[in-house]
Structures are given as structure tokens and as C-alpha cells.
PDB file of N, CA and C in Angstrom:
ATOM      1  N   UNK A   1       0.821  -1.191   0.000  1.00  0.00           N
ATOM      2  CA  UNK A   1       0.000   0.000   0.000  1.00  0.00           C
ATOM      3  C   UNK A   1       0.871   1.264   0.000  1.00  0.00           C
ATOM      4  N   UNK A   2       1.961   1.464   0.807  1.00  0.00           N
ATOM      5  CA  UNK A   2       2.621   2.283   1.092  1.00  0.00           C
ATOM      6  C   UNK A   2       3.576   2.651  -0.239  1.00  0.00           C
ATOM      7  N   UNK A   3       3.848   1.581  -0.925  1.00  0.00           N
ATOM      8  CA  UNK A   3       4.577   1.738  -2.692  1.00  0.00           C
ATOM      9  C   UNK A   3       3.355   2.504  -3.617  1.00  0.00           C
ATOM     10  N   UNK A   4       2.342   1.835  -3.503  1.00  0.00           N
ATOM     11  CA  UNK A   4       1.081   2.659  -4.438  1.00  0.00           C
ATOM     12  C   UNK A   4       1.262   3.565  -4.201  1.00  0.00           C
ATOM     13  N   UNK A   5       0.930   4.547  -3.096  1.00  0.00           N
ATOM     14  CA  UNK A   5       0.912   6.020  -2.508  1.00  0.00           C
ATOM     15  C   UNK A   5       2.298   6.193  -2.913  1.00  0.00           C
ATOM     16  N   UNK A   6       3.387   6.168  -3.066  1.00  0.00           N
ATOM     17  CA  UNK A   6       4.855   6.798  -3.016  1.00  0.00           C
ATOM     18  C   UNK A   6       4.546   6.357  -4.474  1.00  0.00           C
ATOM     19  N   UNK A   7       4.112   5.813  -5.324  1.00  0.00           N
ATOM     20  CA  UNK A   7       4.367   5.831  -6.904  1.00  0.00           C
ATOM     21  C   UNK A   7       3.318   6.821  -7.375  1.00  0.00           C
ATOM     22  N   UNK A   8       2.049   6.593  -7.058  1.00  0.00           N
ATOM     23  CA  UNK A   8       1.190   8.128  -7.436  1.00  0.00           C
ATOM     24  C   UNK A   8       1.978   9.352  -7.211  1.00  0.00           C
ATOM     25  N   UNK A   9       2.333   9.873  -5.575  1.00  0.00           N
ATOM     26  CA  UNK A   9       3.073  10.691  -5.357  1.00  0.00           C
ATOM     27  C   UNK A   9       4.032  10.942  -6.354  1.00  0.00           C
ATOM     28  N   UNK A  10       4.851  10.422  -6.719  1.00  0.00           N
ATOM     29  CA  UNK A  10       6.246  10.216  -7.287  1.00  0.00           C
ATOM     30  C   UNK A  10       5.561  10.943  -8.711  1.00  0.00           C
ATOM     31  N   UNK A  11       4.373  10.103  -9.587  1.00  0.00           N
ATOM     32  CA  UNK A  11       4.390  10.178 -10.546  1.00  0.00           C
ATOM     33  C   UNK A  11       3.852  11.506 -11.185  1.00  0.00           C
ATOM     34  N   UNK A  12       3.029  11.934 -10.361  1.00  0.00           N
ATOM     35  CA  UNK A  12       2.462  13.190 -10.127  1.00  0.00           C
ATOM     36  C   UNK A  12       3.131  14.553  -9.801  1.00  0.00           C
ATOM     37  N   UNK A  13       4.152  13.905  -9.053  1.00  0.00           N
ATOM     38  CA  UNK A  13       5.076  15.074  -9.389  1.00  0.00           C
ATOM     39  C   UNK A  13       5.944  15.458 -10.521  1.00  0.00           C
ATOM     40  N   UNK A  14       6.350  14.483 -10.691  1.00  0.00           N
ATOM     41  CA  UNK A  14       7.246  14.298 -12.144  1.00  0.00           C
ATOM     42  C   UNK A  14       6.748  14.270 -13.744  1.00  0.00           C
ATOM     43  N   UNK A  15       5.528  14.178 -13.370  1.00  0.00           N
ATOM     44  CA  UNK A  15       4.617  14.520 -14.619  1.00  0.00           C
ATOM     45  C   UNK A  15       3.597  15.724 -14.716  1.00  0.00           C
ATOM     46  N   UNK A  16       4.537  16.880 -13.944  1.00  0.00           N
ATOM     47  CA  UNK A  16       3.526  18.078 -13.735  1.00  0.00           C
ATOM     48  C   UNK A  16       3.824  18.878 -15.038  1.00  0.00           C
ATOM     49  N   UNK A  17       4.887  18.373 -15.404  1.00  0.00           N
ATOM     50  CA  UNK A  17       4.827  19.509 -16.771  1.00  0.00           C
ATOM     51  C   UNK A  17       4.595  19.043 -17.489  1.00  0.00           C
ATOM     52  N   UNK A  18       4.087  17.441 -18.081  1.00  0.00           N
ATOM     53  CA  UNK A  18       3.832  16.790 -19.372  1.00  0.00           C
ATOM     54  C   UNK A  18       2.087  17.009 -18.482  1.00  0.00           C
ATOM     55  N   UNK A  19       2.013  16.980 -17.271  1.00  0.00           N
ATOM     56  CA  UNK A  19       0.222  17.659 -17.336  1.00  0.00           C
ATOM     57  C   UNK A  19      -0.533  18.520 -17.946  1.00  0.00           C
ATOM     58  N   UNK A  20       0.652  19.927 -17.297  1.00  0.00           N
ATOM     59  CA  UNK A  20       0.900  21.138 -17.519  1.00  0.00           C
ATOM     60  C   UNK A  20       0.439  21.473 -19.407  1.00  0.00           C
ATOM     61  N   UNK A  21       1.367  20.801 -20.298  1.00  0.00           N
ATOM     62  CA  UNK A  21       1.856  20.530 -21.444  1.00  0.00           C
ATOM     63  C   UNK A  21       0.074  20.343 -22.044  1.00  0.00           C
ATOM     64  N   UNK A  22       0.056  19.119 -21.347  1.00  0.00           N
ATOM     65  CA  UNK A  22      -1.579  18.745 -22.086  1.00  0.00           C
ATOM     66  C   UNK A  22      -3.007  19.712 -21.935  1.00  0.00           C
ATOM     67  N   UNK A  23      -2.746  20.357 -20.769  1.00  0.00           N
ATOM     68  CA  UNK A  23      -4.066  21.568 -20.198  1.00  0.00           C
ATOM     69  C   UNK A  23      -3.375  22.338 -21.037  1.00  0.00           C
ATOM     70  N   UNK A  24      -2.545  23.054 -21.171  1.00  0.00           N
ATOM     71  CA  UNK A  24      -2.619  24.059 -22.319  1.00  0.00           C
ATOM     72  C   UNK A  24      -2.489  23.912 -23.664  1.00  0.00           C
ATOM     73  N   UNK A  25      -2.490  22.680 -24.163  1.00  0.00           N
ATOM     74  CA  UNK A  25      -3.040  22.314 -25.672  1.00  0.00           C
ATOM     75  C   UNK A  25      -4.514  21.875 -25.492  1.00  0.00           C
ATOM     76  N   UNK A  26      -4.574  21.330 -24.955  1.00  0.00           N
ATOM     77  CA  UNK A  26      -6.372  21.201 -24.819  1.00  0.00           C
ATOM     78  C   UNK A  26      -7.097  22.685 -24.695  1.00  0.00           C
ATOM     79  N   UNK A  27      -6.289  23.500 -23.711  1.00  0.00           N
ATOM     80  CA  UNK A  27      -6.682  24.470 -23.374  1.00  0.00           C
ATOM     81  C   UNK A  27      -6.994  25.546 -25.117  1.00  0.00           C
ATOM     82  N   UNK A  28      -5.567  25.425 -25.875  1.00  0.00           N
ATOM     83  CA  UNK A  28      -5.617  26.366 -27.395  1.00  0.00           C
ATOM     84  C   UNK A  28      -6.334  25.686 -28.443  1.00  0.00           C
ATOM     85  N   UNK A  29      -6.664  24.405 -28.209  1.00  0.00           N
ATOM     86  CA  UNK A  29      -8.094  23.423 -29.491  1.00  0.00           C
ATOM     87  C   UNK A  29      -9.479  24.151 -28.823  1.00  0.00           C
ATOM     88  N   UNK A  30      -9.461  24.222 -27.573  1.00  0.00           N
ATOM     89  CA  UNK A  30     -11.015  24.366 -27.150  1.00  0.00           C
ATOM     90  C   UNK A  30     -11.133  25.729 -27.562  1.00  0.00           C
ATOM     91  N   UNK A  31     -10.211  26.603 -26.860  1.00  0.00           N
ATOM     92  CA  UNK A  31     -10.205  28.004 -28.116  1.00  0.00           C
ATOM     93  C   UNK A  31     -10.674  28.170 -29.459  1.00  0.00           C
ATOM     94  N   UNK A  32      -9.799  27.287 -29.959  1.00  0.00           N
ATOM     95  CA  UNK A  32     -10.020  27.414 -31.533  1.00  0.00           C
ATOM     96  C   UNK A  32     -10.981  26.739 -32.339  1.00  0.00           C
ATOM     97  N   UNK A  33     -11.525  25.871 -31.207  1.00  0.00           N
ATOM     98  CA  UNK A  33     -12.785  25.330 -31.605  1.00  0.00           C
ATOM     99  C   UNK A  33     -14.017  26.254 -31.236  1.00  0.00           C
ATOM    100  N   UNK A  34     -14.062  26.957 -30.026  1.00  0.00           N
ATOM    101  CA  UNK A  34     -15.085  28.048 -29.892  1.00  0.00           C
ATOM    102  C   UNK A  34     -14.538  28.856 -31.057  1.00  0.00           C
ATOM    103  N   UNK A  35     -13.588  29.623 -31.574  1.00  0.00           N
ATOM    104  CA  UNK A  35     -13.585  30.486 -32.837  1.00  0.00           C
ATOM    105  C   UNK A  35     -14.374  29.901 -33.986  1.00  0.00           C
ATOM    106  N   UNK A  36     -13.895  28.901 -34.155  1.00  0.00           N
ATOM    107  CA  UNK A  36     -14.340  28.084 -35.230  1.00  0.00           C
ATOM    108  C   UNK A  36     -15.862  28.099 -35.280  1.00  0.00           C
ATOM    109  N   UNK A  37     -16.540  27.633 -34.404  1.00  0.00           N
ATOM    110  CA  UNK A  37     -17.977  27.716 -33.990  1.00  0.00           C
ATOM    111  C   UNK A  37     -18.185  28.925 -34.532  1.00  0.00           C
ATOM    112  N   UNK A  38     -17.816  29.661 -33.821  1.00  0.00           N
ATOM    113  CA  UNK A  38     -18.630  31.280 -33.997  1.00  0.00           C
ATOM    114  C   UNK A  38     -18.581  31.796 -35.426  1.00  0.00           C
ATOM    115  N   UNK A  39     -17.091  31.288 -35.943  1.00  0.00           N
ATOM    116  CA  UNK A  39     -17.458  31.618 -37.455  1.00  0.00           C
ATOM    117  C   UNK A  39     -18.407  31.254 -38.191  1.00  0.00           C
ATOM    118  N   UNK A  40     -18.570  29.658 -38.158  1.00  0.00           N
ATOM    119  CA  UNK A  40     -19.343  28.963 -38.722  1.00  0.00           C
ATOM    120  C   UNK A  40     -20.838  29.606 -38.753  1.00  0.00           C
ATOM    121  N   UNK A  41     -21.091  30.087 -37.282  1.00  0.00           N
ATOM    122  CA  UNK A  41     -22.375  30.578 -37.200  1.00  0.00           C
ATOM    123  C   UNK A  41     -22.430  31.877 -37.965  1.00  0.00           C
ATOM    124  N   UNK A  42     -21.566  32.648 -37.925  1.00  0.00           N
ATOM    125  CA  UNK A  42     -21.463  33.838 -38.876  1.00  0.00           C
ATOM    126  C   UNK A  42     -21.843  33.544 -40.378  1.00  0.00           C
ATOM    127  N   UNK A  43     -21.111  32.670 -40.806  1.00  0.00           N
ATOM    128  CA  UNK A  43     -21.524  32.167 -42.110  1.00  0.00           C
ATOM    129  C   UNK A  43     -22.612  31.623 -42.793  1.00  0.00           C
ATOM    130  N   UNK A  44     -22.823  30.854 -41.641  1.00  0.00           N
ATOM    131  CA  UNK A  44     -24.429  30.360 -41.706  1.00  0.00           C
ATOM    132  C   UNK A  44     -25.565  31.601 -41.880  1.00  0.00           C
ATOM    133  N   UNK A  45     -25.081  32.560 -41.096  1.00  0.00           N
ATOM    134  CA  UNK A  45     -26.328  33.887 -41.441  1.00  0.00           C
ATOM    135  C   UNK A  45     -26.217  34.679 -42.330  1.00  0.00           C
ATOM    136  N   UNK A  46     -24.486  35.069 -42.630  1.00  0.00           N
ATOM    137  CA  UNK A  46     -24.371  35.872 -44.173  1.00  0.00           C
ATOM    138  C   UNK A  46     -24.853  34.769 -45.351  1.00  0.00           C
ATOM    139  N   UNK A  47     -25.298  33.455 -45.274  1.00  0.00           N
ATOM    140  CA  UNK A  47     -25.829  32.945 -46.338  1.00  0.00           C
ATOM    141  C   UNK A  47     -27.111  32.805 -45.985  1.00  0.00           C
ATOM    142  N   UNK A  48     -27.798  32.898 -44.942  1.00  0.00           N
ATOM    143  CA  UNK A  48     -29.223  32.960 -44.931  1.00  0.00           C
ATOM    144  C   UNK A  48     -29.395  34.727 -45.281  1.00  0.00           C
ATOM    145  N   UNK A  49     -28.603  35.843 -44.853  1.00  0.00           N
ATOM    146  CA  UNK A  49     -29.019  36.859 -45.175  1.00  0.00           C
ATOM    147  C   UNK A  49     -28.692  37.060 -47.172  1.00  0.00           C
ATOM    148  N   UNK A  50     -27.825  36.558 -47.569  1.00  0.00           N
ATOM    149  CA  UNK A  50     -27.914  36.512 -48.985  1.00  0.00           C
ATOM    150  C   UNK A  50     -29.207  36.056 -49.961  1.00  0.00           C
ATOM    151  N   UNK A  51     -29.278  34.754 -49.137  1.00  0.00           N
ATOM    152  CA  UNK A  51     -30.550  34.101 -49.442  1.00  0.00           C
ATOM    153  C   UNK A  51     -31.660  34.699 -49.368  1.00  0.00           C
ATOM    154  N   UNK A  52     -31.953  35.532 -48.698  1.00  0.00           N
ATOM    155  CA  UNK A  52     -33.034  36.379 -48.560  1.00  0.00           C
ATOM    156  C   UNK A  52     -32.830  37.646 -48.964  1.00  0.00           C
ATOM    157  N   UNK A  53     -32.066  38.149 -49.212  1.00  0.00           N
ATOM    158  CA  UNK A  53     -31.476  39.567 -50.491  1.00  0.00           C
ATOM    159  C   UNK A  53     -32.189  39.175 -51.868  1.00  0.00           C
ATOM    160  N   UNK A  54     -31.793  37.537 -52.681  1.00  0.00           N
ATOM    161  CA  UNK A  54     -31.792  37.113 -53.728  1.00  0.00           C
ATOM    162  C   UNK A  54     -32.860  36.868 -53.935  1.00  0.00           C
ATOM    163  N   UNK A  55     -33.680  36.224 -52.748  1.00  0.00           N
ATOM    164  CA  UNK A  55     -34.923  36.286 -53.106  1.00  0.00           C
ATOM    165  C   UNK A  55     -36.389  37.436 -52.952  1.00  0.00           C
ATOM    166  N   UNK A  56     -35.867  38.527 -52.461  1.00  0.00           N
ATOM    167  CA  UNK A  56     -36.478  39.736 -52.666  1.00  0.00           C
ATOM    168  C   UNK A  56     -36.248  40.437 -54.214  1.00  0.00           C
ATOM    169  N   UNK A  57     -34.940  39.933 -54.495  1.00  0.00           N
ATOM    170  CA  UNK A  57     -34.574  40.603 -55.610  1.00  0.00           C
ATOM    171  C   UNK A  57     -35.645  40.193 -56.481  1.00  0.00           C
ATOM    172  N   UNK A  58     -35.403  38.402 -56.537  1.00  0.00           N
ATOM    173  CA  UNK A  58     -36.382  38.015 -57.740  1.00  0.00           C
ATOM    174  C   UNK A  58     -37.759  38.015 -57.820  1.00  0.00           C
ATOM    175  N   UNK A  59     -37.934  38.461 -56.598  1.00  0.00           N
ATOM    176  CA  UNK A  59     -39.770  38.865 -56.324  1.00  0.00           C
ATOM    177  C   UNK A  59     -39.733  40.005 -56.675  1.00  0.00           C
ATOM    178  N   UNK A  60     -38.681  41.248 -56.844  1.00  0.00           N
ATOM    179  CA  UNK A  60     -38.756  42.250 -57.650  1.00  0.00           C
ATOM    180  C   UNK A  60     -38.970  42.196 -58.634  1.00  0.00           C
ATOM    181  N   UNK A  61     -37.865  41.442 -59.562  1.00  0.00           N
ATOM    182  CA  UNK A  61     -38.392  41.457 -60.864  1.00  0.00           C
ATOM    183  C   UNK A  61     -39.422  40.787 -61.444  1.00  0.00           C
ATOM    184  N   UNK A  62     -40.168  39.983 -60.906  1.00  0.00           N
ATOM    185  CA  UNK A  62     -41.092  39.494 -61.046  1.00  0.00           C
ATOM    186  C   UNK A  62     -42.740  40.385 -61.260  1.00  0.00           C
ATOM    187  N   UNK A  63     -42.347  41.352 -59.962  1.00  0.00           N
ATOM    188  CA  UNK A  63     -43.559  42.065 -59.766  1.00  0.00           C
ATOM    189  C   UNK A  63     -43.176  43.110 -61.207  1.00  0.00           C
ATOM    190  N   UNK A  64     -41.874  43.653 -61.686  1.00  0.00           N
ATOM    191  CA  UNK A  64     -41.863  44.280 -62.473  1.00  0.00           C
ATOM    192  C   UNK A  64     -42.271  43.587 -63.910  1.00  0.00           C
ATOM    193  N   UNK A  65     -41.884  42.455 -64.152  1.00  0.00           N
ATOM    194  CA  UNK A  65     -42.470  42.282 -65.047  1.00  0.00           C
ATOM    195  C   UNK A  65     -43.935  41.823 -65.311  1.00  0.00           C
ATOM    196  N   UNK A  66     -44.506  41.177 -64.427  1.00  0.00           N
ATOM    197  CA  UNK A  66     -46.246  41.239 -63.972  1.00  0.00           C
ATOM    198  C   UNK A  66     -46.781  42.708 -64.719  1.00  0.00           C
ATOM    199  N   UNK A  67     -46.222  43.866 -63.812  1.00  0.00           N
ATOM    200  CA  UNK A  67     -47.048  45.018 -64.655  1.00  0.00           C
ATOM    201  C   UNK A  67     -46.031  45.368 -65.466  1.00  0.00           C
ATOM    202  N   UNK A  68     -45.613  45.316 -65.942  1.00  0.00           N
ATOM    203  CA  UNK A  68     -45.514  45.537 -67.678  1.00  0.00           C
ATOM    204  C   UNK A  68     -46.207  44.481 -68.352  1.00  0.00           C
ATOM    205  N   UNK A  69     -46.166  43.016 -68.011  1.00  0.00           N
ATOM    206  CA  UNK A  69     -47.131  42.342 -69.047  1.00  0.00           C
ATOM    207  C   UNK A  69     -48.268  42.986 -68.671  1.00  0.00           C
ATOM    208  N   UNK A  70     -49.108  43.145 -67.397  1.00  0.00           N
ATOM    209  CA  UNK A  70     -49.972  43.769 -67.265  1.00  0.00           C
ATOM    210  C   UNK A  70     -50.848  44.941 -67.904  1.00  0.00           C
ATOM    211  N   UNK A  71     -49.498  45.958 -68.017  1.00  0.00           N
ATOM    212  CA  UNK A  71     -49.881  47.049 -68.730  1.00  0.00           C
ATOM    213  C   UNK A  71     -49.727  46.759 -70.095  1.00  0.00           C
ATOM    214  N   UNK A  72     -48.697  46.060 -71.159  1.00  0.00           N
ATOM    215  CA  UNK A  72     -48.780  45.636 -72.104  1.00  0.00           C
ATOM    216  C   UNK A  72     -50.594  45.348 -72.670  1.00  0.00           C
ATOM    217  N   UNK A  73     -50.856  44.410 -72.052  1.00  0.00           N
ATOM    218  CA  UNK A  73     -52.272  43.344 -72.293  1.00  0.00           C
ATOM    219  C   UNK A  73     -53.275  44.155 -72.345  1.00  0.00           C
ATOM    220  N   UNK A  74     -52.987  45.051 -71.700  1.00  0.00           N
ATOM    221  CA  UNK A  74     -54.248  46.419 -71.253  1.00  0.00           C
ATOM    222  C   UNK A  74     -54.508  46.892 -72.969  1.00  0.00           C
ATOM    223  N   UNK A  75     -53.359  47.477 -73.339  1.00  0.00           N
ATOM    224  CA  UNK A  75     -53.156  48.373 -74.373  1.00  0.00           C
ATOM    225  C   UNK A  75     -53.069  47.459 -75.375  1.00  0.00           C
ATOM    226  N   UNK A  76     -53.041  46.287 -75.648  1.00  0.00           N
ATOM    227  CA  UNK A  76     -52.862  45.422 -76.849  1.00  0.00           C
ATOM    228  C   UNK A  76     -51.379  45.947 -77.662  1.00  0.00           C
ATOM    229  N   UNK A  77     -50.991  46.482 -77.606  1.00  0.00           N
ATOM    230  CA  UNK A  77     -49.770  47.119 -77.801  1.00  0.00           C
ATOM    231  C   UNK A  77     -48.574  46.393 -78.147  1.00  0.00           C
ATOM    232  N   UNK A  78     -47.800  45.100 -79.289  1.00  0.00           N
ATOM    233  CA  UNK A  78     -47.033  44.171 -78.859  1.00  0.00           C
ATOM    234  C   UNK A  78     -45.540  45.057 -78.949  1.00  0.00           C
ATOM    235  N   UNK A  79     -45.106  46.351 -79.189  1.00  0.00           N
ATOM    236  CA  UNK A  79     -43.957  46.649 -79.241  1.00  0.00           C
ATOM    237  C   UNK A  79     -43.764  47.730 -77.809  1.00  0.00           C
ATOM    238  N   UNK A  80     -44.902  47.877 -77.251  1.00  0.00           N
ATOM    239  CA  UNK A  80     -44.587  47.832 -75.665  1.00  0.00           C
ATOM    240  C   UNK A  80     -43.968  46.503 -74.792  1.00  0.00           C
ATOM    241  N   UNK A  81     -45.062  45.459 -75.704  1.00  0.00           N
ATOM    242  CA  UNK A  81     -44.831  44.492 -74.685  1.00  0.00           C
ATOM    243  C   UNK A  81     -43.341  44.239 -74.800  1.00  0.00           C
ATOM    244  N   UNK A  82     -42.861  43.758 -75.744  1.00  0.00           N
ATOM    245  CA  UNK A  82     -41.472  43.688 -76.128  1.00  0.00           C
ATOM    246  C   UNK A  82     -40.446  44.337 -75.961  1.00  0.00           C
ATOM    247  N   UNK A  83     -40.635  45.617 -75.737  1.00  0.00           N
ATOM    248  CA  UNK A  83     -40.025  46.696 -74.792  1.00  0.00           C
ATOM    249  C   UNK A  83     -40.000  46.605 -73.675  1.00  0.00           C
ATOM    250  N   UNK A  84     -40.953  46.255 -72.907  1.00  0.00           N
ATOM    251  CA  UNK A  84     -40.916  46.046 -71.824  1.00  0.00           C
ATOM    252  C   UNK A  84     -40.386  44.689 -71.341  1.00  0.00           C
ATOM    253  N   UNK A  85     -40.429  43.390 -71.867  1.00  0.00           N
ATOM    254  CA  UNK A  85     -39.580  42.384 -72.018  1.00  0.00           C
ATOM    255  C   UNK A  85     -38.324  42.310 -71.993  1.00  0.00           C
ATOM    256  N   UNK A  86     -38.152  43.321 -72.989  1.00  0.00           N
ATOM    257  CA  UNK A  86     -36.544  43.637 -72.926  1.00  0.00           C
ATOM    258  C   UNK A  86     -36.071  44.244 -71.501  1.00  0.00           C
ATOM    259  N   UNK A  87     -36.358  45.249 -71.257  1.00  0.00           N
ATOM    260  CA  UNK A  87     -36.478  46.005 -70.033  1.00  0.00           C
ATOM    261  C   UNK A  87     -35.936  45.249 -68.543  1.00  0.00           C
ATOM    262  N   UNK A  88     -36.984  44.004 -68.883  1.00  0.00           N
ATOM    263  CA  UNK A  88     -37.095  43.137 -67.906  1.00  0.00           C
ATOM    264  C   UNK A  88     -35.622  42.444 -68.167  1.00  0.00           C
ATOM    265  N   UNK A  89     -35.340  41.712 -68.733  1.00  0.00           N
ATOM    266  CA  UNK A  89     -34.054  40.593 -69.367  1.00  0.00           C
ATOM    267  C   UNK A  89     -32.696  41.679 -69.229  1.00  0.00           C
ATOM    268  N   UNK A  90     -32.876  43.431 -69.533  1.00  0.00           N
ATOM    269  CA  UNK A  90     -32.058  43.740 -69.243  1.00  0.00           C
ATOM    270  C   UNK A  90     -31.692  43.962 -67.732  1.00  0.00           C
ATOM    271  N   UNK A  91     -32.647  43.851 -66.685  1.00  0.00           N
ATOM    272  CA  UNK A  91     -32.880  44.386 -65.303  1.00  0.00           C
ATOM    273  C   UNK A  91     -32.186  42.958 -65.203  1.00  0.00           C
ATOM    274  N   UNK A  92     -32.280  42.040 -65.136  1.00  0.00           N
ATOM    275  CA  UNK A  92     -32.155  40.390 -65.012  1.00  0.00           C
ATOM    276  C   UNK A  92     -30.735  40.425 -64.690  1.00  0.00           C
ATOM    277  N   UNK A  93     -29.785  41.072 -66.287  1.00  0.00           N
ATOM    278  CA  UNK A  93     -28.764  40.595 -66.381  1.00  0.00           C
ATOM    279  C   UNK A  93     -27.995  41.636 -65.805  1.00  0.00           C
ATOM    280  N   UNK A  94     -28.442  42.965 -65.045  1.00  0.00           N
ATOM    281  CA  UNK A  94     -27.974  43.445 -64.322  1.00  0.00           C
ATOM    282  C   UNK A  94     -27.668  42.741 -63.416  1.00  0.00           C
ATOM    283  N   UNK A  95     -28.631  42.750 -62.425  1.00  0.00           N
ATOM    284  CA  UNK A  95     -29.002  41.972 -61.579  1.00  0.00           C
ATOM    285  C   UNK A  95     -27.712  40.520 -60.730  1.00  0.00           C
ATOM    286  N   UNK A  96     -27.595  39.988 -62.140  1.00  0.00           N
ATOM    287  CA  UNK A  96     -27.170  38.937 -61.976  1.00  0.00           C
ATOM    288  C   UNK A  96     -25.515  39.499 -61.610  1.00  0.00           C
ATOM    289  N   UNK A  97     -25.255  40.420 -63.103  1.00  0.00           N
ATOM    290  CA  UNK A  97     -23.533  40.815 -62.768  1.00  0.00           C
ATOM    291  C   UNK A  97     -23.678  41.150 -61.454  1.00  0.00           C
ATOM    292  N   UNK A  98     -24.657  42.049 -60.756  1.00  0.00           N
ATOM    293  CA  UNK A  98     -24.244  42.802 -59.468  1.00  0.00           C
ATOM    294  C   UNK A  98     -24.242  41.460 -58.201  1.00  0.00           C
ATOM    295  N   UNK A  99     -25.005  40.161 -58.323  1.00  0.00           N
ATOM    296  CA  UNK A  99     -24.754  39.255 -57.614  1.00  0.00           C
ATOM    297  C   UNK A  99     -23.034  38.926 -57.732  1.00  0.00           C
ATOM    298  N   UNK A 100     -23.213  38.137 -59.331  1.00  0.00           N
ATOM    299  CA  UNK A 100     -21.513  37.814 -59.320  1.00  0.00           C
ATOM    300  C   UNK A 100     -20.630  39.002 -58.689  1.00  0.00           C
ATOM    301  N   UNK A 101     -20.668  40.033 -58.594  1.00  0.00           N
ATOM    302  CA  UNK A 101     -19.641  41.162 -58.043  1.00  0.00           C
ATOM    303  C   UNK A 101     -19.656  40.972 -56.520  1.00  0.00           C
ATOM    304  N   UNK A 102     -20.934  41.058 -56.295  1.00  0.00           N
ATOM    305  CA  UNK A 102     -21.342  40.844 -54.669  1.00  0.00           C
ATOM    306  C   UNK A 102     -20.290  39.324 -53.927  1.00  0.00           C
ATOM    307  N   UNK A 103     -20.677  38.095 -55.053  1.00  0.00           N
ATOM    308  CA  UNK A 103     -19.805  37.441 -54.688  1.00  0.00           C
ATOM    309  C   UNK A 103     -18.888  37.152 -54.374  1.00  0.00           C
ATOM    310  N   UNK A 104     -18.145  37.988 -55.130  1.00  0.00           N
ATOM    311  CA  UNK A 104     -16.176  37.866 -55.221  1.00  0.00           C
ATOM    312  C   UNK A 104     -15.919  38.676 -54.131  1.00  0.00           C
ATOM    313  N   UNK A 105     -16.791  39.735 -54.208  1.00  0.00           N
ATOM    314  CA  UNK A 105     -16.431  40.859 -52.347  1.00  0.00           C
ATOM    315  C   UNK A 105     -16.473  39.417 -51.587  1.00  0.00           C
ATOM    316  N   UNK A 106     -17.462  39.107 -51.202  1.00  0.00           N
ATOM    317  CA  UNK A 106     -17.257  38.466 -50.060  1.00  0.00           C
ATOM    318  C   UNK A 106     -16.879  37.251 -49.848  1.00  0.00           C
ATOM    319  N   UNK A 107     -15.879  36.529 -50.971  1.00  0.00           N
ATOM    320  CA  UNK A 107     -15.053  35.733 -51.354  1.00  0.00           C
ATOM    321  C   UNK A 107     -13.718  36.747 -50.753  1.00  0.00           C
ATOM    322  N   UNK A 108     -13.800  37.420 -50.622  1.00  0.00           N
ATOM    323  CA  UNK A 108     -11.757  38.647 -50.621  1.00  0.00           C
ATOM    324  C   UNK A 108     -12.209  38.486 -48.772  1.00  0.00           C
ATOM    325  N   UNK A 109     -13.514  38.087 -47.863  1.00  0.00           N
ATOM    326  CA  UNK A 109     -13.039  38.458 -46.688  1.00  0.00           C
ATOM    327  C   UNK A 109     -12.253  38.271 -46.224  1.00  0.00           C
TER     328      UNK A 109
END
């Protein structure tokens, strides 16, 4: 009994800095695993807030082109309508470059 106790003792002392050693690497993963977390969650919301940018957008153009066909149909008019078609396809492909641009920004964070 008296060897058990003098070998714990013993070992415990002599292994205070390979203890030491292990609490402060455990100690800089659990760190960097809470960073990690928190980013993740960051990311998770700049893509739910994108997601919901993109899809306001396309309920924009949607409603824009609704009334122009709208108003088109009214007037029987087909080189409104087509004008206004265009209008639309050009708003689109705006649209779209200013996403791709949007992208690459927040690709450089």
C-alpha cells in the first residue's frame, strides 16, 4: 500500500509539466474550436441573409415584369410588350452581374 501512494506521489510530481503541457493544448483546441464555432455561425447567417437579399430581388423582378405584361395586355400594344420584355431581361442581367460582383467581395473576406 505504502509503494502505491509513493508511486502516485512520485508520478504526479514528475509529470507536472507533461500535465501542464496537455491543459494548455487542450486548453488552445477548445479556443479554436469556440472560434471556429462562432465563425461557422457567422456564415451560416451571411448565407441565410444573402438568401433572402436574392430572393427579394427576384420577387422584384417578377412584380416588375407582372405590370408591364400587365400594362402591355391592357393596351394590346405588342412593341410595348417587347419593350418592356426587354427592359425586364435587361434588369435580369444586371441583376445577376451585381450578384456575381457581390460574390467575389465576399469571397476577398
Amino acid at each position: 500500500m505504502l509503494t502505491f501512494f509513493a508511486k502516485y506521489y512520485f508520478d504526479l510530481f514528475f509529470n507536472k509539466e507533461k500535465n501542464r503541457k496537455e491543459k494548455e493544448i487542450t486548453t488552445r483546441l477548445e479556443k479554436r474550436i469556440s472560434k471556429l464555432e462562432k465563425e461557422n455561425i457567422s456564415l451560416r447567417d451571411d448565407l441565410i441573409k444573402c438568401k433572402l437579399e436574392h430572393i427579394d430581388e427576384v420577387m422584384r423582378i417578377e412584380r416588375s415584369l407582372n405590370t408591364q405584361l400587365k400594362t402591355n395586355y391592357k393596351n394590346n400594344n405588342n412593341e410595348n410588350l417587347w419593350a418592356g420584355i426587354d427592359d425586364i431581361i435587361k434588369t435580369i442581367e444586371c441583376v445577376s452581374i451585381e450578384s456575381k460582383i457581390g460574390g467575389v467581395k465576399t469571397n476577398l473576406k
